[in-house]
N, C-alpha and C. Protein backbone atom coordinates (compact mmCIF):
# COMPACT_ATOMS: atom_id res chain seq x y z
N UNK A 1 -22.60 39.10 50.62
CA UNK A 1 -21.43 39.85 50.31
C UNK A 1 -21.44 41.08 51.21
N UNK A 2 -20.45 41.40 51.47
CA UNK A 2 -20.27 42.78 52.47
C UNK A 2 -18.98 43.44 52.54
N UNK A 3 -18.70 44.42 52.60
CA UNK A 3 -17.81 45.55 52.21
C UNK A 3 -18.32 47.14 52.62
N UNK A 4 -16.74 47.72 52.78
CA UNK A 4 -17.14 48.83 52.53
C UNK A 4 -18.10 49.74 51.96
N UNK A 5 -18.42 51.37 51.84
CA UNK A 5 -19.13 51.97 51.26
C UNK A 5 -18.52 52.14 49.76
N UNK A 6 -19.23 52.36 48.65
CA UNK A 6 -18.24 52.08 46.99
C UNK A 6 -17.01 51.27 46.95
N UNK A 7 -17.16 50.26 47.14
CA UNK A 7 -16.28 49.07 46.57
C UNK A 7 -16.49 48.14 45.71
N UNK A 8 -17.74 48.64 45.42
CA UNK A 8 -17.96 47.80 44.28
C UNK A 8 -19.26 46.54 44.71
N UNK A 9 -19.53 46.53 45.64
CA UNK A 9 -20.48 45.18 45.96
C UNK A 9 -21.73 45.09 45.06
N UNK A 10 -22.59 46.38 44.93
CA UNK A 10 -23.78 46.16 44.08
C UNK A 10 -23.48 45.83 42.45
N UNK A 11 -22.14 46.29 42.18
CA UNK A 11 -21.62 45.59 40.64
C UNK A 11 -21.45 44.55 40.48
N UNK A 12 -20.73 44.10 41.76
CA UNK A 12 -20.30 42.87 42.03
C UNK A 12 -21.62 41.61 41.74
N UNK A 13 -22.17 41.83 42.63
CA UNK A 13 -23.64 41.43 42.93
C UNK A 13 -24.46 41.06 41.34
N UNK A 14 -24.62 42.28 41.08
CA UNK A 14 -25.12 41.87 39.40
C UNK A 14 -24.70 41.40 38.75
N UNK A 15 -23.05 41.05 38.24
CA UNK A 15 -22.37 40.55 37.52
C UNK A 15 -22.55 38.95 37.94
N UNK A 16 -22.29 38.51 39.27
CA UNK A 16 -22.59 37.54 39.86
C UNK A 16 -24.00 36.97 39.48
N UNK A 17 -25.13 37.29 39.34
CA UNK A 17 -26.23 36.67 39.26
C UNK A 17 -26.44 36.95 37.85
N UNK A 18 -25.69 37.65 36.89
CA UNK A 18 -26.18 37.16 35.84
C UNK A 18 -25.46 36.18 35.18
N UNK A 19 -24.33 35.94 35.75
CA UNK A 19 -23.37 34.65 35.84
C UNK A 19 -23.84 33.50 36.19
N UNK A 20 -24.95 33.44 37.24
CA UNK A 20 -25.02 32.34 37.87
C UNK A 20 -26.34 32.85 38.17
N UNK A 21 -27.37 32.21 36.90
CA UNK A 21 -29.21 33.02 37.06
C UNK A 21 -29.58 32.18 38.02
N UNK A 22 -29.62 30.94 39.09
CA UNK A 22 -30.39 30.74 40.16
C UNK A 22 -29.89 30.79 41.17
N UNK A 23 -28.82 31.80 41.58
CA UNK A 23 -28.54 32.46 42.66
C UNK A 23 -29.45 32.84 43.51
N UNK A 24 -29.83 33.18 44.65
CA UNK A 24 -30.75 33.35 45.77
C UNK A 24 -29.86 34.25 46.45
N UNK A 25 -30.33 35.61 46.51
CA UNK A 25 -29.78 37.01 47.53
C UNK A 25 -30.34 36.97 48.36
N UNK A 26 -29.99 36.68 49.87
CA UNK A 26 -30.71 36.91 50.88
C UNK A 26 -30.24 38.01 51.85
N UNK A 27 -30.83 39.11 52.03
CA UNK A 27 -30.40 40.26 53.01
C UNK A 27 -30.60 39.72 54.16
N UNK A 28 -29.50 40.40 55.13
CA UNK A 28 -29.75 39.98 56.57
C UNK A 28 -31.04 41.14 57.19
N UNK A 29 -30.61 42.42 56.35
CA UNK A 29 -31.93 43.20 56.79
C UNK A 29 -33.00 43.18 57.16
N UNK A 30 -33.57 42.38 56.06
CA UNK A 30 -35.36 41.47 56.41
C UNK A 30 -35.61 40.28 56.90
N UNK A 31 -34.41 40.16 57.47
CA UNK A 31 -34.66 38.77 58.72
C UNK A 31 -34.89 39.46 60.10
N UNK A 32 -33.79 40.40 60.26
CA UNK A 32 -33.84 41.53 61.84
C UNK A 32 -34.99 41.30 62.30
N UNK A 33 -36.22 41.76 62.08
CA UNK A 33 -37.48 41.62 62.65
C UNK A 33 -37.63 41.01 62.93
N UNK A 34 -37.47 39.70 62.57
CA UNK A 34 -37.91 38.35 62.68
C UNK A 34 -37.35 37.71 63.55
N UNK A 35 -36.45 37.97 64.10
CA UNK A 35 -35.13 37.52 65.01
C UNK A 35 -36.10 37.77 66.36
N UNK A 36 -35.83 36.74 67.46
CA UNK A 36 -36.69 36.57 68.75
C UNK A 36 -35.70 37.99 69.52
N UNK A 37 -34.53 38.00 69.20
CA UNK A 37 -33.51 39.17 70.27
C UNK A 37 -33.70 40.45 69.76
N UNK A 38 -34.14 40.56 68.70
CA UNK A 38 -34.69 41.85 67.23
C UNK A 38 -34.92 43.29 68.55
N UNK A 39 -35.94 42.90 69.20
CA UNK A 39 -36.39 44.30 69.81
C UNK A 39 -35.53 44.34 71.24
N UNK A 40 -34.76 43.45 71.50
CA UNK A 40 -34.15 43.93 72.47
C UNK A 40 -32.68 44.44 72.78
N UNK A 41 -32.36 44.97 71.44
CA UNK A 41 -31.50 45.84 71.67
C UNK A 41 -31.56 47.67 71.61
C-alpha cells in the first residue's frame, strides 16, 4: 500500500490484517539492501 503522508495507510493496514489474519506485509524497505543495483545509486 502507498500514499501520501496521513492518509490513512497505517489504519488502513491494520484494519486490513485483522480482516484478513494471514496476510503477509512485505516492505520494499528491507529488500533495498539486498537489491544487486542497492549501492549504486
Amino acid at each position: 500500500m502507498g500514499g501520501q503522508l496521513a492518509t490513512g495507510k497505517s489504519s488502513s493496514l491494520k484494519r486490513i490484517t485483522q480482516d484478513h489474519p494471514g496476510i503477509v506485509q512485505i516492505s520494499p524497505d528491507e529488500f533495498r539492501p539486498v537489491h544487486p543495483k542497492y549501492l549504486r545509486s
